[in-house]
N, C-alpha and C. Protein backbone atom coordinates (compact mmCIF):
# COMPACT_ATOMS: atom_id res chain seq x y z
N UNK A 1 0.82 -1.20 0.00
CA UNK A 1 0.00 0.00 0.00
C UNK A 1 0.86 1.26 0.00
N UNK A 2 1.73 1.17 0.59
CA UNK A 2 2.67 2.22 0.57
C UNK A 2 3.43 2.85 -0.72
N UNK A 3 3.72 1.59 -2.01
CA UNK A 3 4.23 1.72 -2.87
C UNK A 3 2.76 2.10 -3.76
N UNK A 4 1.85 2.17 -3.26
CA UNK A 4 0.43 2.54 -4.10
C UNK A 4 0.14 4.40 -3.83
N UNK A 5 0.56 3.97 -2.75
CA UNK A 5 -0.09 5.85 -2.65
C UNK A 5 1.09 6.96 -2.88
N UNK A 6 2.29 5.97 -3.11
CA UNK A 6 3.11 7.20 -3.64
C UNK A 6 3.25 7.31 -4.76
N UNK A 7 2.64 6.60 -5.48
CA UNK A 7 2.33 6.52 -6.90
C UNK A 7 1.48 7.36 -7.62
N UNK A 8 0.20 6.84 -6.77
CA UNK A 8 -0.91 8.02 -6.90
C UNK A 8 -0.65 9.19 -6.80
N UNK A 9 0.01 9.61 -5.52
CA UNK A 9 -0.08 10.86 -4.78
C UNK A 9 1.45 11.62 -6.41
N UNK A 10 2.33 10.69 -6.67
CA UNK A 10 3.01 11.53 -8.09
C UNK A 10 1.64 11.32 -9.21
N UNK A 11 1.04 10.40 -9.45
CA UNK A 11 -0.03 11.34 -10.60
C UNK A 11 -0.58 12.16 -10.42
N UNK A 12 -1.46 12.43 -8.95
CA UNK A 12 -2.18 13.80 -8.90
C UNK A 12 -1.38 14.76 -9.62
N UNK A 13 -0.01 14.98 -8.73
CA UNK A 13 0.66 16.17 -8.62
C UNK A 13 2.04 16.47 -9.21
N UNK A 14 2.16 17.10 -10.37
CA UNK A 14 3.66 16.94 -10.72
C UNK A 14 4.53 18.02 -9.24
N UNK A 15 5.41 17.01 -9.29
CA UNK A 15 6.44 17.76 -8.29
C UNK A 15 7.09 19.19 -8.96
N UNK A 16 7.44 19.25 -7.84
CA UNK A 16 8.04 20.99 -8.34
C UNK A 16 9.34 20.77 -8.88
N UNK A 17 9.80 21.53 -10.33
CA UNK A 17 11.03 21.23 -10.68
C UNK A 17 11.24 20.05 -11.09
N UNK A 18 10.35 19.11 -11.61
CA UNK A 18 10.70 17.47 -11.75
C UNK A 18 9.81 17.61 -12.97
N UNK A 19 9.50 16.43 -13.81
CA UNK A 19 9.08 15.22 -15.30
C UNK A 19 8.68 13.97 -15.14
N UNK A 20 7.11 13.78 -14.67
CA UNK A 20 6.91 12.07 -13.93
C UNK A 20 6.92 11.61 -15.58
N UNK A 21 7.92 10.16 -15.75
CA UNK A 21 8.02 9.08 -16.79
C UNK A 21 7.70 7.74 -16.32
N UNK A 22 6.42 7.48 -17.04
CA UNK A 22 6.78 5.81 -16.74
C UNK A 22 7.52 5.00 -17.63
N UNK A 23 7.93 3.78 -17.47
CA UNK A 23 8.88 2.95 -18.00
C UNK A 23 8.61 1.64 -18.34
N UNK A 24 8.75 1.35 -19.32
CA UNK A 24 8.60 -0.63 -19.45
C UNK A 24 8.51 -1.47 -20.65
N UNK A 25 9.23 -2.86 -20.33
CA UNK A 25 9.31 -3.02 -21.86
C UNK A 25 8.04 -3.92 -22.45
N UNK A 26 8.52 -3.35 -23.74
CA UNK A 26 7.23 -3.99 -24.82
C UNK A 26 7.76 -5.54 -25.31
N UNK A 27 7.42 -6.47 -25.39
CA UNK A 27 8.24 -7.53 -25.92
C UNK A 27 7.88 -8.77 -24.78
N UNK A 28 9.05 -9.67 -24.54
CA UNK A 28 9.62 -10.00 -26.34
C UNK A 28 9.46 -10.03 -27.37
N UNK A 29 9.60 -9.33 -28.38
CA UNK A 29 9.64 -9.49 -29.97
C UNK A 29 9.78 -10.71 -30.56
N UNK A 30 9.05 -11.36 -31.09
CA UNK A 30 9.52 -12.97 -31.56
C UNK A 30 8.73 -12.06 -33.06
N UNK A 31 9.24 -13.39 -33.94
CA UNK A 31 9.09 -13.43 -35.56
C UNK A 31 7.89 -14.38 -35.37
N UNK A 32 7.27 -14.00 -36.00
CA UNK A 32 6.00 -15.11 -35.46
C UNK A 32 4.62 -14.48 -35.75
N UNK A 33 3.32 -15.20 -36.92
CA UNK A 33 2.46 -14.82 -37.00
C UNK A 33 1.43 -14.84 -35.84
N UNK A 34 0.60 -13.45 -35.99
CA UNK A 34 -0.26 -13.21 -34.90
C UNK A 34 -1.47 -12.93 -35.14
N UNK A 35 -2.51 -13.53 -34.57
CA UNK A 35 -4.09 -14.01 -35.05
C UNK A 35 -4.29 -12.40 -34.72
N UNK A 36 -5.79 -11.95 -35.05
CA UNK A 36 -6.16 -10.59 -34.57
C UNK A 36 -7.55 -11.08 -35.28
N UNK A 37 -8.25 -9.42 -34.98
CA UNK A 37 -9.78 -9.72 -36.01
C UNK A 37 -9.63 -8.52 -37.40
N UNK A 38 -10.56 -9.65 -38.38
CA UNK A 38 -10.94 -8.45 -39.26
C UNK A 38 -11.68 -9.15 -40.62
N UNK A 39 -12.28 -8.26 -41.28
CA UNK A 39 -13.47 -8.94 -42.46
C UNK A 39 -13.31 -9.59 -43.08
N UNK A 40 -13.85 -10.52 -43.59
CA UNK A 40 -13.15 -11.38 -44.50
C UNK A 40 -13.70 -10.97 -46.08
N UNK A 41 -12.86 -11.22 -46.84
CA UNK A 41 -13.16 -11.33 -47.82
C UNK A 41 -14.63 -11.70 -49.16
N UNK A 42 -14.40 -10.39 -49.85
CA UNK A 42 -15.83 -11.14 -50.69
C UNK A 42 -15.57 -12.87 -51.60
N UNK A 43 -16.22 -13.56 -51.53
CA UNK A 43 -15.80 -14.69 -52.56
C UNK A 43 -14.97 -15.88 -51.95
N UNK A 44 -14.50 -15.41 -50.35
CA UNK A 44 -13.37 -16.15 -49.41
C UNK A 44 -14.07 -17.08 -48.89
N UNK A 45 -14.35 -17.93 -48.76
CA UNK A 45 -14.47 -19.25 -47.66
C UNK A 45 -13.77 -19.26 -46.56
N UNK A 46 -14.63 -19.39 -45.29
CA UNK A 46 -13.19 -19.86 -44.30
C UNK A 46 -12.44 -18.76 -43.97
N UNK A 47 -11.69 -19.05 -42.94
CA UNK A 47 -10.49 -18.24 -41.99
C UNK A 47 -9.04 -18.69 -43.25
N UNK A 48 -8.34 -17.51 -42.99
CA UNK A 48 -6.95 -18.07 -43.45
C UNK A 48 -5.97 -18.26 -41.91
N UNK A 49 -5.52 -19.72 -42.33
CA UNK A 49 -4.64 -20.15 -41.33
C UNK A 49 -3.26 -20.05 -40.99
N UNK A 50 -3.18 -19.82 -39.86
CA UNK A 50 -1.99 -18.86 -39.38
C UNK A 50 -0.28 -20.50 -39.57
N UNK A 51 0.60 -19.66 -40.06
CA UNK A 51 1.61 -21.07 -40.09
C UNK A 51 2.19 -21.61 -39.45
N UNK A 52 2.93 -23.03 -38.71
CA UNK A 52 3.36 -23.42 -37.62
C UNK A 52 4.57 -22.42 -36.99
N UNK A 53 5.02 -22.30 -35.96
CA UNK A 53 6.29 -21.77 -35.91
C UNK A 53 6.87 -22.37 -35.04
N UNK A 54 7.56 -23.48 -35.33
CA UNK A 54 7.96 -24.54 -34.51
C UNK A 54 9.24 -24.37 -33.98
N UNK A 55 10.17 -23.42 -35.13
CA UNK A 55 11.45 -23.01 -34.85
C UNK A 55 11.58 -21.58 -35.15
N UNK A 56 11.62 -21.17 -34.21
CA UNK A 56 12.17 -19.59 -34.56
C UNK A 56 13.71 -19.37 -34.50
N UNK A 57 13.88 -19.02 -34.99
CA UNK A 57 15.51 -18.87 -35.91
C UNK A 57 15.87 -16.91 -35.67
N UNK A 58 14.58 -16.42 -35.72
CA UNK A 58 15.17 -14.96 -35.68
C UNK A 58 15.45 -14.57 -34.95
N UNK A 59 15.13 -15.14 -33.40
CA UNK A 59 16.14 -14.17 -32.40
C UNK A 59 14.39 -13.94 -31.57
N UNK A 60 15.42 -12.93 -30.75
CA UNK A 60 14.56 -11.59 -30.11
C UNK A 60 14.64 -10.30 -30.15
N UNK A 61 13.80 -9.32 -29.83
CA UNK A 61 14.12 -8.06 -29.40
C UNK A 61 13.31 -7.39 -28.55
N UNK A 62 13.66 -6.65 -27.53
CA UNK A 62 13.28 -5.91 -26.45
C UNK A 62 13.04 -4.60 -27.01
N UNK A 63 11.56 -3.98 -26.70
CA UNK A 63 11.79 -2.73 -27.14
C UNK A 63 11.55 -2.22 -25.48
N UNK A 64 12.70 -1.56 -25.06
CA UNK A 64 11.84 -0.53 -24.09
C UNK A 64 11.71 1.01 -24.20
N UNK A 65 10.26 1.21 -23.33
CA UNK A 65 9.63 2.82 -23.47
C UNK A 65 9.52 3.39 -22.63
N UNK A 66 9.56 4.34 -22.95
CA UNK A 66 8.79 5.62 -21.72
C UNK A 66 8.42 7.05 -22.25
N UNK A 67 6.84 6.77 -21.18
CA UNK A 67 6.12 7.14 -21.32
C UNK A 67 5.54 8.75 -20.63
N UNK A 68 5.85 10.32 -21.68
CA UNK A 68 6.02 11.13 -20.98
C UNK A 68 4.61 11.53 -20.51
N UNK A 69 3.96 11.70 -18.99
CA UNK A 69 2.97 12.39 -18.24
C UNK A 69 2.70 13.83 -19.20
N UNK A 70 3.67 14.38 -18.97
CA UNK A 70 3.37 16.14 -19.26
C UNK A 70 3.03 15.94 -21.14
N UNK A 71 3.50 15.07 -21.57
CA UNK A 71 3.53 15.36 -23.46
C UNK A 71 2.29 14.27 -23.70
N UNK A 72 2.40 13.24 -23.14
CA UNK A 72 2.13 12.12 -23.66
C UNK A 72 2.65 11.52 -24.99
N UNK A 73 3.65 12.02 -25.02
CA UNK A 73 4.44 10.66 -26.08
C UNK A 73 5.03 9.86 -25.24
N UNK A 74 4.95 8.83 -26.32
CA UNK A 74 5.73 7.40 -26.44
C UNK A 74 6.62 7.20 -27.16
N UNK A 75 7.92 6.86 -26.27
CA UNK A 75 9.12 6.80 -27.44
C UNK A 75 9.67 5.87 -26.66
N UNK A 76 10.94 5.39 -27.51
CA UNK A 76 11.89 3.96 -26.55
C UNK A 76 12.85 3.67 -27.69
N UNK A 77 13.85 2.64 -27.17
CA UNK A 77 14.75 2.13 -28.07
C UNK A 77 14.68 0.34 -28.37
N UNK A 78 15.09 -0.25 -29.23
CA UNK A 78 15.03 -1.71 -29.36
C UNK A 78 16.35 -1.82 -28.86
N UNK A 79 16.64 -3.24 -28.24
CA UNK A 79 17.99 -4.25 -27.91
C UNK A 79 17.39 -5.31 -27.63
N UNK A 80 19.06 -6.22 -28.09
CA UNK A 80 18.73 -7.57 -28.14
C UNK A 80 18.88 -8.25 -27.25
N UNK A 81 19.54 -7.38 -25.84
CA UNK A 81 18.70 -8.50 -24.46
C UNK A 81 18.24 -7.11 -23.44
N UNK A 82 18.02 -7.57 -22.37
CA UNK A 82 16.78 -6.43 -21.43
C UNK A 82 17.38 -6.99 -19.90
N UNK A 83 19.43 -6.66 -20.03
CA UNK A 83 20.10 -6.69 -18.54
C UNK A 83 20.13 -5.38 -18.08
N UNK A 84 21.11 -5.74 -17.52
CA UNK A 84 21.27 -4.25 -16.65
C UNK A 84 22.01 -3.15 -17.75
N UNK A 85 23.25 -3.33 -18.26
CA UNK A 85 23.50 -2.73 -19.30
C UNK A 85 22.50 -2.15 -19.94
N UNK A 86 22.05 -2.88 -20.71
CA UNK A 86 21.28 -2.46 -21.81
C UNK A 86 19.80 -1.18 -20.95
N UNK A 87 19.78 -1.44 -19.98
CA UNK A 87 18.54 -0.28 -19.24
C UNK A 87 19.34 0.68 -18.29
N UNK A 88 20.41 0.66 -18.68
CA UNK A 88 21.67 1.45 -17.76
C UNK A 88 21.53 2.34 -19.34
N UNK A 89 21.76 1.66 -20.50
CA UNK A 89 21.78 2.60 -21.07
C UNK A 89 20.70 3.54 -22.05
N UNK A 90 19.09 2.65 -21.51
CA UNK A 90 18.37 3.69 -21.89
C UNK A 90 17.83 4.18 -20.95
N UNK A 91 18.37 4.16 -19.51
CA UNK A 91 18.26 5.53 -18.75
C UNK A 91 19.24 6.75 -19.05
N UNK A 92 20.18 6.28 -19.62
CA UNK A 92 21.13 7.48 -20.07
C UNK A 92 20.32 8.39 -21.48
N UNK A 93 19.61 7.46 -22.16
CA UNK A 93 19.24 8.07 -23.37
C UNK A 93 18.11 9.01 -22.83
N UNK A 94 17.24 8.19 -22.02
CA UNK A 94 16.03 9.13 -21.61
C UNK A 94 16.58 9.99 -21.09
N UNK A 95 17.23 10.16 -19.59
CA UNK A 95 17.94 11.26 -18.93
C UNK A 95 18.52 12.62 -20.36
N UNK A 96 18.87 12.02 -21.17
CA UNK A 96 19.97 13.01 -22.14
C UNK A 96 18.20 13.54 -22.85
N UNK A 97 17.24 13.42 -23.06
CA UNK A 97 15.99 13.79 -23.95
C UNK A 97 15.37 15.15 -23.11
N UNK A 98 15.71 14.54 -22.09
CA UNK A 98 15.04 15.46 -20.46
C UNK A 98 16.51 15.89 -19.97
N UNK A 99 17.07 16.76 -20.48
CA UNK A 99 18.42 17.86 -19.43
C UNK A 99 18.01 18.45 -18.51
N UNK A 100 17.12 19.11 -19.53
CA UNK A 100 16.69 20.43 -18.70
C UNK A 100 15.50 20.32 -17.66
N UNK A 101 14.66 19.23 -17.51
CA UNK A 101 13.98 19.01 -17.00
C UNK A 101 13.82 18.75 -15.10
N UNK A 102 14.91 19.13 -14.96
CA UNK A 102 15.32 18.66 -13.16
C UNK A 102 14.98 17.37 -13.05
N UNK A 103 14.36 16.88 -11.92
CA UNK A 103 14.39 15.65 -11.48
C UNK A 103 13.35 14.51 -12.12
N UNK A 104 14.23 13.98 -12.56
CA UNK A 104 12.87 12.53 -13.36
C UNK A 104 12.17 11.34 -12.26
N UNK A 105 11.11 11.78 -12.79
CA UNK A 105 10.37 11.23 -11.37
C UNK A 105 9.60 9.57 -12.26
N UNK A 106 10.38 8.51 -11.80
CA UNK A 106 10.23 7.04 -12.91
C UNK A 106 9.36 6.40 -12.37
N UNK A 107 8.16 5.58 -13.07
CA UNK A 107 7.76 4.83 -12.32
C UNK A 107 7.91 3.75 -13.38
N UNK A 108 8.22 2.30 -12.75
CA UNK A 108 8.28 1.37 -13.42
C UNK A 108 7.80 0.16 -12.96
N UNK A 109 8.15 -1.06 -12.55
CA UNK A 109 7.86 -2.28 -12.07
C UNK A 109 9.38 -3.37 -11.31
N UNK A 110 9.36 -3.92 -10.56
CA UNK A 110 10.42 -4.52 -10.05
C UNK A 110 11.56 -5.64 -10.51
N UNK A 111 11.32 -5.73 -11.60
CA UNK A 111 12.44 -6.14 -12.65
C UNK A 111 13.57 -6.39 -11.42
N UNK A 112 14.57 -6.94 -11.66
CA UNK A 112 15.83 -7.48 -10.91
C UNK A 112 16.35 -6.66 -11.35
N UNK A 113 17.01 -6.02 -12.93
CA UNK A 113 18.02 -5.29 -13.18
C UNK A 113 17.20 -3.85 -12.83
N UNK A 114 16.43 -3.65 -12.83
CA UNK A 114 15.81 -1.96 -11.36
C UNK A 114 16.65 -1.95 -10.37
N UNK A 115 16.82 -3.08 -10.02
CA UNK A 115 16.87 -3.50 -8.27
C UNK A 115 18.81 -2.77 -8.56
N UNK A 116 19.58 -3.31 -8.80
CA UNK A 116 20.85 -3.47 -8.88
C UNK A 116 21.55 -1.97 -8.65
N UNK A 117 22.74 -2.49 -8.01
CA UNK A 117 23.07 -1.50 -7.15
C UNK A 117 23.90 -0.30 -8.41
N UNK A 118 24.58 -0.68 -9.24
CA UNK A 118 24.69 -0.24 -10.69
C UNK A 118 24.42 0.57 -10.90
N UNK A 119 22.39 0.81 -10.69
CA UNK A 119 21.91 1.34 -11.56
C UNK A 119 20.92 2.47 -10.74
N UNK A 120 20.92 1.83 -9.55
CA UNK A 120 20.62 2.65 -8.28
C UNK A 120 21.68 4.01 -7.68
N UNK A 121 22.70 3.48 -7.99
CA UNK A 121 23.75 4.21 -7.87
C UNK A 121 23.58 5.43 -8.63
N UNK A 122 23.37 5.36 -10.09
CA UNK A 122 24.28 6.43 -11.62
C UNK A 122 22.17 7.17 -11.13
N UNK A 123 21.22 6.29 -11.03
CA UNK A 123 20.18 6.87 -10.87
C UNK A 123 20.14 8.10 -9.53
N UNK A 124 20.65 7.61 -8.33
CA UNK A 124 20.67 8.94 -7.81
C UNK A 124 21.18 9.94 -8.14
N UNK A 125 23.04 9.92 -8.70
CA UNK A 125 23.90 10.98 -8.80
C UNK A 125 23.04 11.58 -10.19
N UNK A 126 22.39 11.14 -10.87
CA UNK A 126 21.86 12.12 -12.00
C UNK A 126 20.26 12.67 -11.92
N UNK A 127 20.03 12.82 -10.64
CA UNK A 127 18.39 13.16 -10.46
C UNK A 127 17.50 12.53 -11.16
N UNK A 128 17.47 10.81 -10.56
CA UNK A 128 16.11 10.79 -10.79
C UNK A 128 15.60 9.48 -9.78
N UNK A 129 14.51 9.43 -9.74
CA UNK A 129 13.87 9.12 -8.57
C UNK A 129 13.07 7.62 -9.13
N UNK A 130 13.20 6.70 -8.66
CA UNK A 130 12.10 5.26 -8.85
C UNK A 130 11.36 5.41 -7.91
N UNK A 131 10.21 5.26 -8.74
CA UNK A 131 8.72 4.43 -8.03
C UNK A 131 8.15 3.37 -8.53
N UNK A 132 8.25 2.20 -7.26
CA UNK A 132 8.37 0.65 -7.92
C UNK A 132 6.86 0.27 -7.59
N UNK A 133 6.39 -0.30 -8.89
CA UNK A 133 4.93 -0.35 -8.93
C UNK A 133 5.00 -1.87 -7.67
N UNK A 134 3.90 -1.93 -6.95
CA UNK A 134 3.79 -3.21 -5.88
C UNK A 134 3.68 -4.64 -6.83
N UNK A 135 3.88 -5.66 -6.22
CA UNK A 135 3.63 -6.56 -6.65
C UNK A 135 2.38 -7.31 -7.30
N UNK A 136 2.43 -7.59 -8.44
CA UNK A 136 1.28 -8.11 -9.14
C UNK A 136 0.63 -7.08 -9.25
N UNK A 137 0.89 -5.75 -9.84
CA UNK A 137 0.49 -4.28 -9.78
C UNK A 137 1.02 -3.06 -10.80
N UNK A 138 1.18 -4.22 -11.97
CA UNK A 138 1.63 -3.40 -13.39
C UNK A 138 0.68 -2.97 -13.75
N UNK A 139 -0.41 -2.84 -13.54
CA UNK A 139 -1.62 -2.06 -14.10
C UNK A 139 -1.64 -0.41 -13.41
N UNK A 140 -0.81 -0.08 -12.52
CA UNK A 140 -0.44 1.25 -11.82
C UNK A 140 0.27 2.06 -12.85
N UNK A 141 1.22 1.78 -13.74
CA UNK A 141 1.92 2.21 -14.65
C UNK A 141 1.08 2.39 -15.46
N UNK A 142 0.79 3.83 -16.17
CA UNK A 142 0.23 4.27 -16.80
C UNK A 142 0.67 3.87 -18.33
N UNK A 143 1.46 3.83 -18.49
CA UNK A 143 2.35 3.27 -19.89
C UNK A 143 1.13 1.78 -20.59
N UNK A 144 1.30 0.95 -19.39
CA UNK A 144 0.07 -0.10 -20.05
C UNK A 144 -1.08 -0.60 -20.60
N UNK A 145 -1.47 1.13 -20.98
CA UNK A 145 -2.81 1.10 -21.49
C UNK A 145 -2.55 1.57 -22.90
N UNK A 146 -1.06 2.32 -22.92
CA UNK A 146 -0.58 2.28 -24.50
C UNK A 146 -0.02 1.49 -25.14
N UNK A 147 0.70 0.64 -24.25
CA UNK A 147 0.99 -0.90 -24.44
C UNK A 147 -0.15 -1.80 -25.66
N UNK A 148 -1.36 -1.46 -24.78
CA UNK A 148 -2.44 -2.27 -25.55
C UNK A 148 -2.73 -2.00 -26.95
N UNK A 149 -2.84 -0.35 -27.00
CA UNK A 149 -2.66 -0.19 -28.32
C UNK A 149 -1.65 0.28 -29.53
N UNK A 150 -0.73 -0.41 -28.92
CA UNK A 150 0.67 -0.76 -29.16
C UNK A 150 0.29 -1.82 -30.15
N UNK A 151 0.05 -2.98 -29.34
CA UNK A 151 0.03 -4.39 -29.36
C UNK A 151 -1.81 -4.23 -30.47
N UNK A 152 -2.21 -3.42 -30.36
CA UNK A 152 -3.51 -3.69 -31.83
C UNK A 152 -3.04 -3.08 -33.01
N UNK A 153 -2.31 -2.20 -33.55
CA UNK A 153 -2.01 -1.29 -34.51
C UNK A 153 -0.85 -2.15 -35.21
N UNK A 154 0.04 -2.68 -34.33
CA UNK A 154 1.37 -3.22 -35.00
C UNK A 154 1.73 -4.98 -35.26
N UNK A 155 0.95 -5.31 -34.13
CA UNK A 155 1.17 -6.94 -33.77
C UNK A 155 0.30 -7.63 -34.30
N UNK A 156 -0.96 -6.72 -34.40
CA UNK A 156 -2.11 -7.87 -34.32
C UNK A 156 -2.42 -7.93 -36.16
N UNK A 157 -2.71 -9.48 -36.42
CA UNK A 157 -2.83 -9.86 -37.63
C UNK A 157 -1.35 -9.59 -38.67
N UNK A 158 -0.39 -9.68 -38.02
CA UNK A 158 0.98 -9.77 -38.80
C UNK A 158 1.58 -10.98 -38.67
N UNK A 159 2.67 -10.95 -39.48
CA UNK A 159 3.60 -11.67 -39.86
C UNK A 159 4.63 -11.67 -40.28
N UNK A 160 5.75 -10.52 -39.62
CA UNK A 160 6.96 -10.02 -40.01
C UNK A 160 7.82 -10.92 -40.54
N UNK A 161 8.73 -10.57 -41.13
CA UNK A 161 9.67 -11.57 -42.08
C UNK A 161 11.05 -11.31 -40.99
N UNK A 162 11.28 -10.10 -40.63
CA UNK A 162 12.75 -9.69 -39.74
C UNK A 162 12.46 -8.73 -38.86
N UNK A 163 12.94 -8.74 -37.83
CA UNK A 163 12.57 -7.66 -37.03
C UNK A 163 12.74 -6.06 -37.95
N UNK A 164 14.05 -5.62 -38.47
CA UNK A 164 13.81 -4.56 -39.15
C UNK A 164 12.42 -4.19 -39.58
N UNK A 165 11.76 -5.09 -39.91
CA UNK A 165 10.40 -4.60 -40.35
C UNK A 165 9.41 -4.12 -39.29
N UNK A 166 9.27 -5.61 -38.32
CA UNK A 166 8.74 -4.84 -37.39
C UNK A 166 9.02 -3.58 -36.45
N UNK A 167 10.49 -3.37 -37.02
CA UNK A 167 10.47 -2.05 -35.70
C UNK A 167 10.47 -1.06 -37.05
N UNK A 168 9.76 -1.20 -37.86
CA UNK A 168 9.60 0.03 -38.82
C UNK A 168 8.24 0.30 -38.74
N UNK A 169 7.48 -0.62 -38.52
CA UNK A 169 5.83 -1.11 -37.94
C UNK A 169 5.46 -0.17 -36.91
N UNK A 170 6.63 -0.15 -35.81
CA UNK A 170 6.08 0.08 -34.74
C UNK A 170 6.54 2.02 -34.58
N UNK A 171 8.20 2.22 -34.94
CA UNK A 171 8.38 3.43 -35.16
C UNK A 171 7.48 3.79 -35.71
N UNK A 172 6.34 3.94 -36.82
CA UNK A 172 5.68 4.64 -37.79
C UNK A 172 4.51 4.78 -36.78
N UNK A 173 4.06 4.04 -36.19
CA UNK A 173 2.92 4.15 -35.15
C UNK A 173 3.40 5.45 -34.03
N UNK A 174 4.73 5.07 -33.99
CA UNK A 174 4.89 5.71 -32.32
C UNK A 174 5.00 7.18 -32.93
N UNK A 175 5.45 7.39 -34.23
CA UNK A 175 5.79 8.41 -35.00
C UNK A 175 3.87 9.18 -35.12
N UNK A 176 2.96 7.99 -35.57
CA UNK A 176 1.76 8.91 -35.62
C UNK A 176 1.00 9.54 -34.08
N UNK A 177 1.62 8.68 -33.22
CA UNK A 177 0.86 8.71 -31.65
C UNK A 177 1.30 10.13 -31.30
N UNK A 178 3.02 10.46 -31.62
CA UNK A 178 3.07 11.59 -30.85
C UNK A 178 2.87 12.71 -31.71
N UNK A 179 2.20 12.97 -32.94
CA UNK A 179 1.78 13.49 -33.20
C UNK A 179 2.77 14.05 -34.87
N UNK A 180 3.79 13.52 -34.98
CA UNK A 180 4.62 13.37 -36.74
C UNK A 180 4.24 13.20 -37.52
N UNK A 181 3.05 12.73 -37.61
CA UNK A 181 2.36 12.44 -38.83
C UNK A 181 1.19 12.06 -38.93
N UNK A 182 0.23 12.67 -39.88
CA UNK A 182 -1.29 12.48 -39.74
C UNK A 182 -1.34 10.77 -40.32
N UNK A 183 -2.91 10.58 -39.34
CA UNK A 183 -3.11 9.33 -40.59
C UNK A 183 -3.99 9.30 -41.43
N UNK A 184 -3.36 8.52 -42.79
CA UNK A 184 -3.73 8.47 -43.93
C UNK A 184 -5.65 7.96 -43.84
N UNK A 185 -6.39 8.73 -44.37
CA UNK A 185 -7.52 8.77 -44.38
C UNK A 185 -8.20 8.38 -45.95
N UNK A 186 -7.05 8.40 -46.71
CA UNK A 186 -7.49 8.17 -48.39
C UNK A 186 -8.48 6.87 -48.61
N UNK A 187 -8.13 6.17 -47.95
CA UNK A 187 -8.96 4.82 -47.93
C UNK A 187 -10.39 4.63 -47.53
N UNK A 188 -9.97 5.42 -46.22
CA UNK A 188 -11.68 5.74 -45.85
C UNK A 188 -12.50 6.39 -46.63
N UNK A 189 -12.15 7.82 -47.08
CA UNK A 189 -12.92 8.56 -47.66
C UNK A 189 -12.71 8.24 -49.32
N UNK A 190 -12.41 7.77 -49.95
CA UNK A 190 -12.81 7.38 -50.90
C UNK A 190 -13.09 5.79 -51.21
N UNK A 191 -13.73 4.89 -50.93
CA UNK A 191 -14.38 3.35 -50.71
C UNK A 191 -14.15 3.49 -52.38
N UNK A 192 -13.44 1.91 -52.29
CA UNK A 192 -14.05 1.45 -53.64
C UNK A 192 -15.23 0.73 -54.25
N UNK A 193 -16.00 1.39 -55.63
CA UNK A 193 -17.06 0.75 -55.56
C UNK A 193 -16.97 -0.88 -55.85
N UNK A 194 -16.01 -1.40 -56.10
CA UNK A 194 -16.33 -2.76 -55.52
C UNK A 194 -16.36 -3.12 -54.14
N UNK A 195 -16.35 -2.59 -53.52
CA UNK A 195 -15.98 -2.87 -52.28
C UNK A 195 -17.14 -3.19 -51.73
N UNK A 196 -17.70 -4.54 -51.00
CA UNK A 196 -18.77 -4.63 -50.38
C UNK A 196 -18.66 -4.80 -49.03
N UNK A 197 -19.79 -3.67 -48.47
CA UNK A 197 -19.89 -3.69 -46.98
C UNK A 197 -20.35 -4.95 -46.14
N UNK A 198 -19.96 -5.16 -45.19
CA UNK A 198 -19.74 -6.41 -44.28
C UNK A 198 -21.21 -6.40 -44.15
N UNK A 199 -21.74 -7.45 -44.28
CA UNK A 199 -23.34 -7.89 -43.39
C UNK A 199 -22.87 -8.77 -42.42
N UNK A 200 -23.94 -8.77 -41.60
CA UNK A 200 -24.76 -9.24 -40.31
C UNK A 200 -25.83 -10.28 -40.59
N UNK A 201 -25.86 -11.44 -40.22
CA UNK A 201 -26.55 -11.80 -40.00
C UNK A 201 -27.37 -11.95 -38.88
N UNK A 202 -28.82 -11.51 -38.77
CA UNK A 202 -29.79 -12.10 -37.55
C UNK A 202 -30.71 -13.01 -37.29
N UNK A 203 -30.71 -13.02 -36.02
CA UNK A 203 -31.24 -14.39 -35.68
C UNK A 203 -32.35 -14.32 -36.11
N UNK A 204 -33.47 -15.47 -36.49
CA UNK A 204 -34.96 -15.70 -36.98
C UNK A 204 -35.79 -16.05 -35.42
């Protein structure tokens, strides 16, 4: 409870002189088709079926983010593992985005490489502050509700060939979220006339 109300008590209120960020990663990234919903086809029979992936061969990738309170963008970097290093050094990247910002006020989740003395250390001497979401209590992090539509815009109903692709998937999203680029509306507003609208069937 304690790690709850100081959580809260930083969303009410931005601190004086401080930047509340939450933090966390998106992933693992696997190569791998992913079911989702959507219309089927005029003339189509049937679902199209998703292919085995018995061996994945491509690896992984970690994307981690954070998530600014005051802007609301979403931004982060990809790596190919998620130790202490590798979040040693996108606290350095975030810290370097926010100079001027005084004290970064983090909230994240209890990860082991959080914990480490490493990173606890370079985190005080450069102003900034953890707030460790409680246990079984990632839903406190505000970041996880962009997570979700993270995970509908980029993941869902794909089938990347290499990660390069997918993190071109996902940059272009994070690129329209914070506001870089409108989205393309050509499709909507001009329908093709072949195009037939989805029916419904109801019950008798």
């Amino acid at each position: 409870w304690e790690k709850y109300r100081r959580i809260q008590r930083l969303y009410r209120r931005r601190p004086k002189n401080g930047r509340r960020i939450c933090i966390d990663e998106f992933g693992p990234l696997n190569l791998q088709p992913r079911h989702g919903m959507c219309l089927t086809k005029p003339g189509v029979k049937g679902v199209e079926r998703l292919r085995a992936t018995y061996h994945r061969t491509g690896g992984v990738r970690h994307f981690l983010a954070a998530y600014d309170l005051e802007t609301g963008k979403l931004e982060g970097r990809f790596y190919d593992r998620k130790r202490a290093p590798e979040f040693l050094d996108f606290l350095k990247w975030v810290r370097r985005r926010f100079r001027s910002s005084g004290t970064l006020h983090i909230v994240l989740d209890n990860y082991g490489t959080h914990l480490s003395h490493e990173i606890q250390r370079w985190a005080k001497a450069h102003r900034i502050k953890f707030y460790f979401t409680p246990t079984n209590a990632s839903w406190l992090n505000q970041i996880e509700c962009h997570f979700q539509e993270l995970k509908k815009f980029t993941l869902e109903n794909s089938d990347y060939e290499t990660h390069a692709e997918m993190e071109s998937v996902i940059t272009s999203y994070l690129d329209w979220h914070n506001g870089k680029r409108d989205l393309a509306l050509k499709d909507w507003k001009r329908p093709s006339k072949n195009r037939k609208s989805p029916s419904f069937a109801t019950a008798a």
